[in-house]
N, C-alpha and C. Protein backbone atom coordinates (compact mmCIF):
# COMPACT_ATOMS: atom_id res chain seq x y z
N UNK A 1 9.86 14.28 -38.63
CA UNK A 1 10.38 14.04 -37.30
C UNK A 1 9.56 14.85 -36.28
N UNK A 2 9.31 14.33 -35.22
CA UNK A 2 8.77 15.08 -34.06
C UNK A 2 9.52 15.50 -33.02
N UNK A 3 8.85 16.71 -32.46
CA UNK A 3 9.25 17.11 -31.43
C UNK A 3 10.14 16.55 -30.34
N UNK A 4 10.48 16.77 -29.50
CA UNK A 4 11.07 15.85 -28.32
C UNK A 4 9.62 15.99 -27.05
N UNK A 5 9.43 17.33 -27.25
CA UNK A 5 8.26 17.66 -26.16
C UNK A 5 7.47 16.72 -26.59
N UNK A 6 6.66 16.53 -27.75
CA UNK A 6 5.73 15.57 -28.34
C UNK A 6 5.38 14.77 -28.22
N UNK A 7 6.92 14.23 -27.98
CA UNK A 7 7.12 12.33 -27.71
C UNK A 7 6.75 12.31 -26.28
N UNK A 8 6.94 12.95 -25.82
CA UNK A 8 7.63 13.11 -24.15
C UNK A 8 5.58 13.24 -23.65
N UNK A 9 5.13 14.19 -24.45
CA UNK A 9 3.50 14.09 -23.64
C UNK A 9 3.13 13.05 -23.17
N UNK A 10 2.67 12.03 -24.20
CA UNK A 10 2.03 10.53 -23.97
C UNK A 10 2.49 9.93 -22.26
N UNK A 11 3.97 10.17 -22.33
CA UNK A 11 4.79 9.31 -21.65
C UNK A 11 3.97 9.82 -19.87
N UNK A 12 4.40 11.16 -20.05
CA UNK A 12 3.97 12.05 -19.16
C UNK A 12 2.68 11.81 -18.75
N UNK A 13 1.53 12.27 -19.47
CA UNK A 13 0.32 11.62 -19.22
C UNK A 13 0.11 10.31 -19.12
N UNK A 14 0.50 9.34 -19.38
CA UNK A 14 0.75 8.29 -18.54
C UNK A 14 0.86 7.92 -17.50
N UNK A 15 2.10 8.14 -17.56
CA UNK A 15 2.68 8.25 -15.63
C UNK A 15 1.91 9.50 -14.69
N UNK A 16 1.06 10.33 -14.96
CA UNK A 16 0.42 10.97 -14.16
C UNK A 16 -1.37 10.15 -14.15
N UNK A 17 -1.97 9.55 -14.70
CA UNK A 17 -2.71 8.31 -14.99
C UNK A 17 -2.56 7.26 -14.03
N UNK A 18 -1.10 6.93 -13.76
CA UNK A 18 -0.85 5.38 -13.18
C UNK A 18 -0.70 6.17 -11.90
N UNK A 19 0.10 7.62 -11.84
CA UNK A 19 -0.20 7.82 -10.28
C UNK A 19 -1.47 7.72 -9.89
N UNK A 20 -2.54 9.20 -10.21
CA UNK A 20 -3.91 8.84 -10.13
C UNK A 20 -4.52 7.29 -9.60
N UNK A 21 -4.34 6.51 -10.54
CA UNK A 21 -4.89 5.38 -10.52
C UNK A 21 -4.36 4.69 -9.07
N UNK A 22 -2.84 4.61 -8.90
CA UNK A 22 -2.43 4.00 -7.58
C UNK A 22 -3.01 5.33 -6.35
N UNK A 23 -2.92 5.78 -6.49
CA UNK A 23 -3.19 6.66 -4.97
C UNK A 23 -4.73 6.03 -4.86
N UNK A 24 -5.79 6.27 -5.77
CA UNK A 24 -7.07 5.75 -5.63
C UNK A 24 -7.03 4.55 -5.40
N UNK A 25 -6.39 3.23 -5.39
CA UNK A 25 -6.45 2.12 -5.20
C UNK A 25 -5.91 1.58 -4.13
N UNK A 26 -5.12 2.67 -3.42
CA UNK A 26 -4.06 2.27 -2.18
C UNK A 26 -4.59 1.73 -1.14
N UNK A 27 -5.72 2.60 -1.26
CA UNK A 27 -6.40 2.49 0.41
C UNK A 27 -7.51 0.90 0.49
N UNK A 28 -7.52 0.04 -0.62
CA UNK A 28 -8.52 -1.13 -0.54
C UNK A 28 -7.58 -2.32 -1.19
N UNK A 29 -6.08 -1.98 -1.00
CA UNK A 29 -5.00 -2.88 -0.77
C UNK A 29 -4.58 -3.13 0.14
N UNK A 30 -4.54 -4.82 0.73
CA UNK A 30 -3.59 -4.88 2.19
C UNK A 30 -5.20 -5.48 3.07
N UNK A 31 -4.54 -5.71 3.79
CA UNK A 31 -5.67 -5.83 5.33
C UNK A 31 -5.96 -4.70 6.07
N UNK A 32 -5.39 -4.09 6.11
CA UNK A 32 -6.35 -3.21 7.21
C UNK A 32 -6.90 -2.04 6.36
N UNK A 33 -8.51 -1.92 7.10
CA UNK A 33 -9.92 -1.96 7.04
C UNK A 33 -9.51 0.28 6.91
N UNK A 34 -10.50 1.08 5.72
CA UNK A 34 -10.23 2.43 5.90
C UNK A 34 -11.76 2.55 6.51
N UNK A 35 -11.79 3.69 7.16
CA UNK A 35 -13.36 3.83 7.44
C UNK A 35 -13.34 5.35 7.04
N UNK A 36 -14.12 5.43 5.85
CA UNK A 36 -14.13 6.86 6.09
C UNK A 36 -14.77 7.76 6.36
N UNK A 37 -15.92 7.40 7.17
CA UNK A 37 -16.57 8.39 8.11
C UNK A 37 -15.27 8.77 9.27
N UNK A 38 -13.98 8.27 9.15
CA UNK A 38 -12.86 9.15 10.20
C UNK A 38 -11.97 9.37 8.87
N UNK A 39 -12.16 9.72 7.87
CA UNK A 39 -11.16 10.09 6.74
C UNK A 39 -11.48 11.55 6.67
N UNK A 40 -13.06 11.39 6.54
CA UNK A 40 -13.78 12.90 5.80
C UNK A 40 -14.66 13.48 7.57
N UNK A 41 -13.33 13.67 8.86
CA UNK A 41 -14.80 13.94 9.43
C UNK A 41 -13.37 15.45 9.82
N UNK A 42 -14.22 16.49 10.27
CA UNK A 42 -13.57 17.76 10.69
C UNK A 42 -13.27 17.97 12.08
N UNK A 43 -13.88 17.07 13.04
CA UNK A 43 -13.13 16.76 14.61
C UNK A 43 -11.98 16.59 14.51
N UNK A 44 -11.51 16.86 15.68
CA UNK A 44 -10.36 16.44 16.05
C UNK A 44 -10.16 16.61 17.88
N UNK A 45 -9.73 15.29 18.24
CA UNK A 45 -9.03 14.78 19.24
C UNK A 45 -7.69 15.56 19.80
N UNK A 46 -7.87 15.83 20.88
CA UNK A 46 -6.62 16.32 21.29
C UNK A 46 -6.67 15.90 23.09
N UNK A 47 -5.42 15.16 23.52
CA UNK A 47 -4.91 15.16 25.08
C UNK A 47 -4.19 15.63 25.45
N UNK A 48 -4.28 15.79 26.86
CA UNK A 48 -3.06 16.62 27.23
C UNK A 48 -1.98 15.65 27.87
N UNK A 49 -1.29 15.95 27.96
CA UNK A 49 0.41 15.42 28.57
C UNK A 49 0.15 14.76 29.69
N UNK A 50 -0.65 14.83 30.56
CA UNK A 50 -0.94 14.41 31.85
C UNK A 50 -1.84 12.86 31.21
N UNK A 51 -2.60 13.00 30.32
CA UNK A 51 -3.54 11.84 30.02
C UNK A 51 -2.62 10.83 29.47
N UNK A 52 -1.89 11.08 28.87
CA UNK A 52 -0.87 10.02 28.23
C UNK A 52 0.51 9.23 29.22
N UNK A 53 -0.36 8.50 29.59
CA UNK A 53 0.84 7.56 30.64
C UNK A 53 2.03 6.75 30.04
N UNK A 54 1.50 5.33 29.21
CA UNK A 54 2.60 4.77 28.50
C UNK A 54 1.71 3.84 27.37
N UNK A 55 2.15 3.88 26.49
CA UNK A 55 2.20 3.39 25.23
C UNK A 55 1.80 2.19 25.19
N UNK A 56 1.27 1.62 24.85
CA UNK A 56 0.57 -0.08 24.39
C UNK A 56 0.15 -0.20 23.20
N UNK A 57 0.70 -1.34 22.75
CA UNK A 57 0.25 -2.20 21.47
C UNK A 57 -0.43 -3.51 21.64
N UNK A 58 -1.51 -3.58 21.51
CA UNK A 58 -2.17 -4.89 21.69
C UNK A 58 -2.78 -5.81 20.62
N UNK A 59 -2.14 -6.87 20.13
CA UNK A 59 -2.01 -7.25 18.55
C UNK A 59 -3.00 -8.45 18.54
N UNK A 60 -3.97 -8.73 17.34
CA UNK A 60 -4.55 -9.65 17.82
C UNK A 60 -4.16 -10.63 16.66
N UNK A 61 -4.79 -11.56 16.41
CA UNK A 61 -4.30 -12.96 16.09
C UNK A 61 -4.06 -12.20 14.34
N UNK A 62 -4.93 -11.78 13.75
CA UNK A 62 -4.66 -11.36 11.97
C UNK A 62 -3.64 -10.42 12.14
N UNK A 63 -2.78 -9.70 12.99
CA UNK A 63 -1.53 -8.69 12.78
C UNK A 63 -1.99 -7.44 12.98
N UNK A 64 -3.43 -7.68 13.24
CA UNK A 64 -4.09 -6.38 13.30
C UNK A 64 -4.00 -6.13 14.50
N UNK A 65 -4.16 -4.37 15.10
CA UNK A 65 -4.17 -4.01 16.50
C UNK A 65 -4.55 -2.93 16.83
N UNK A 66 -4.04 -2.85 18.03
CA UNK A 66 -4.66 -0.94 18.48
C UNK A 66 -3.85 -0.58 19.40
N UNK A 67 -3.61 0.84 19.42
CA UNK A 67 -2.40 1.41 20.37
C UNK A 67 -3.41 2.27 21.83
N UNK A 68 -3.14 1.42 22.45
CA UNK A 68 -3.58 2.74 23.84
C UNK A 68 -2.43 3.22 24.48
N UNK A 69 -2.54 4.46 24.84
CA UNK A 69 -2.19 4.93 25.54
C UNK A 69 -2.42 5.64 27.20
N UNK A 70 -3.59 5.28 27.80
CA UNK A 70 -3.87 5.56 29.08
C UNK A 70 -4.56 4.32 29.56
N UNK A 71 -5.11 3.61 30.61
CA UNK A 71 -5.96 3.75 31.61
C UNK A 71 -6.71 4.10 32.13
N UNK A 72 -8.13 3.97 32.35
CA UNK A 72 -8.86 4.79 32.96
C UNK A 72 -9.77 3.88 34.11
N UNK A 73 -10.13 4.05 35.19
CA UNK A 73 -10.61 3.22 35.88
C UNK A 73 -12.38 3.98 36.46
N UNK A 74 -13.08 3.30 35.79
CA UNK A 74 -14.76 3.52 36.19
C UNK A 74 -15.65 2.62 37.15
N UNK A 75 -15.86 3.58 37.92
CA UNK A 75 -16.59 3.20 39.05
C UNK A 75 -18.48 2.61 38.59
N UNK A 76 -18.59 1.09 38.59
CA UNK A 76 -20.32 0.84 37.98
C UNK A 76 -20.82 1.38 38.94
N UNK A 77 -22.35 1.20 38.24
CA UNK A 77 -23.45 1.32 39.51
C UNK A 77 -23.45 0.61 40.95
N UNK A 78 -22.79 -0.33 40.53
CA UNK A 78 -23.07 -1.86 41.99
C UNK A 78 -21.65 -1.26 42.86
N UNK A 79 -20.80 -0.69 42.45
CA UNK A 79 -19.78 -0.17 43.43
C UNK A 79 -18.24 -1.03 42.89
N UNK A 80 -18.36 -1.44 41.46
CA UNK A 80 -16.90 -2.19 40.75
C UNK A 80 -16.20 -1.55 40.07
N UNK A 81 -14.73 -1.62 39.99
CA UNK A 81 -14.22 -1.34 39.41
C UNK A 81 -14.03 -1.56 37.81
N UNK A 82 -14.06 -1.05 36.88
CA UNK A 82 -13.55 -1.27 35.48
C UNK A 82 -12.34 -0.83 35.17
N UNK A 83 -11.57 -1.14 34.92
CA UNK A 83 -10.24 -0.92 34.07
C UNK A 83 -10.94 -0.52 32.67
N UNK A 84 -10.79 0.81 32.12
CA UNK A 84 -11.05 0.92 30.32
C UNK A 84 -9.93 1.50 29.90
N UNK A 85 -9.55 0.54 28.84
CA UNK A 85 -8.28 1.83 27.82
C UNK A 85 -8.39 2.80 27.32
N UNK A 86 -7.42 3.70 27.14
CA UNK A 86 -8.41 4.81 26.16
C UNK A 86 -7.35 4.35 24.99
N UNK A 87 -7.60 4.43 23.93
CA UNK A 87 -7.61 4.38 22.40
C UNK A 87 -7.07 5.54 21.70
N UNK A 88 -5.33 5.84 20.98
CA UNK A 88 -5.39 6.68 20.47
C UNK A 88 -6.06 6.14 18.85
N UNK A 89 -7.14 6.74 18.63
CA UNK A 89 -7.40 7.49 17.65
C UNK A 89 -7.06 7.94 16.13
């Protein structure tokens, strides 16, 4: 007869295997796209309270989208206005 611990290893190493395996596979399941030159980069983004006006979701036809949160308005060379979003990040 064996152990109880014994039996119990396999099981264990297993299920620490299938985690492994799902966490590595998570990120190239689904539609939306990982980039990881912004996974592995050490910047970081920060605004202040004043830059953040109101919230937008702008969804495009695949479910996919992007959230802005400000406005910004740039003056061209010729003397026009641009409306640009800013992009959280």
């Amino acid at each position: 007869m064996t152990l109880p611990l014994r039996r119990g290893v396999p099981i264990v190493a297993g299920c620490f295997v299938a985690m492994v395996a799902a966490v590595l596979a998570a990120p190239f399941i689904g539609s939306t796209s990982l980039t990881f030159s912004r996974v592995f980069t050490t910047s970081v983004r920060s605004y202040m309270h004043a830059d953040i006006h109101d919230l937008q979701r702008v969804e495009r036809a695949g479910g996919e989208g992007d959230v802005f949160f400000a406005n910004r308005d740039i003056v061209t060379r010729s003397g026009g206005v641009v409306r640009r979003r800013i992009a959280a990040d």
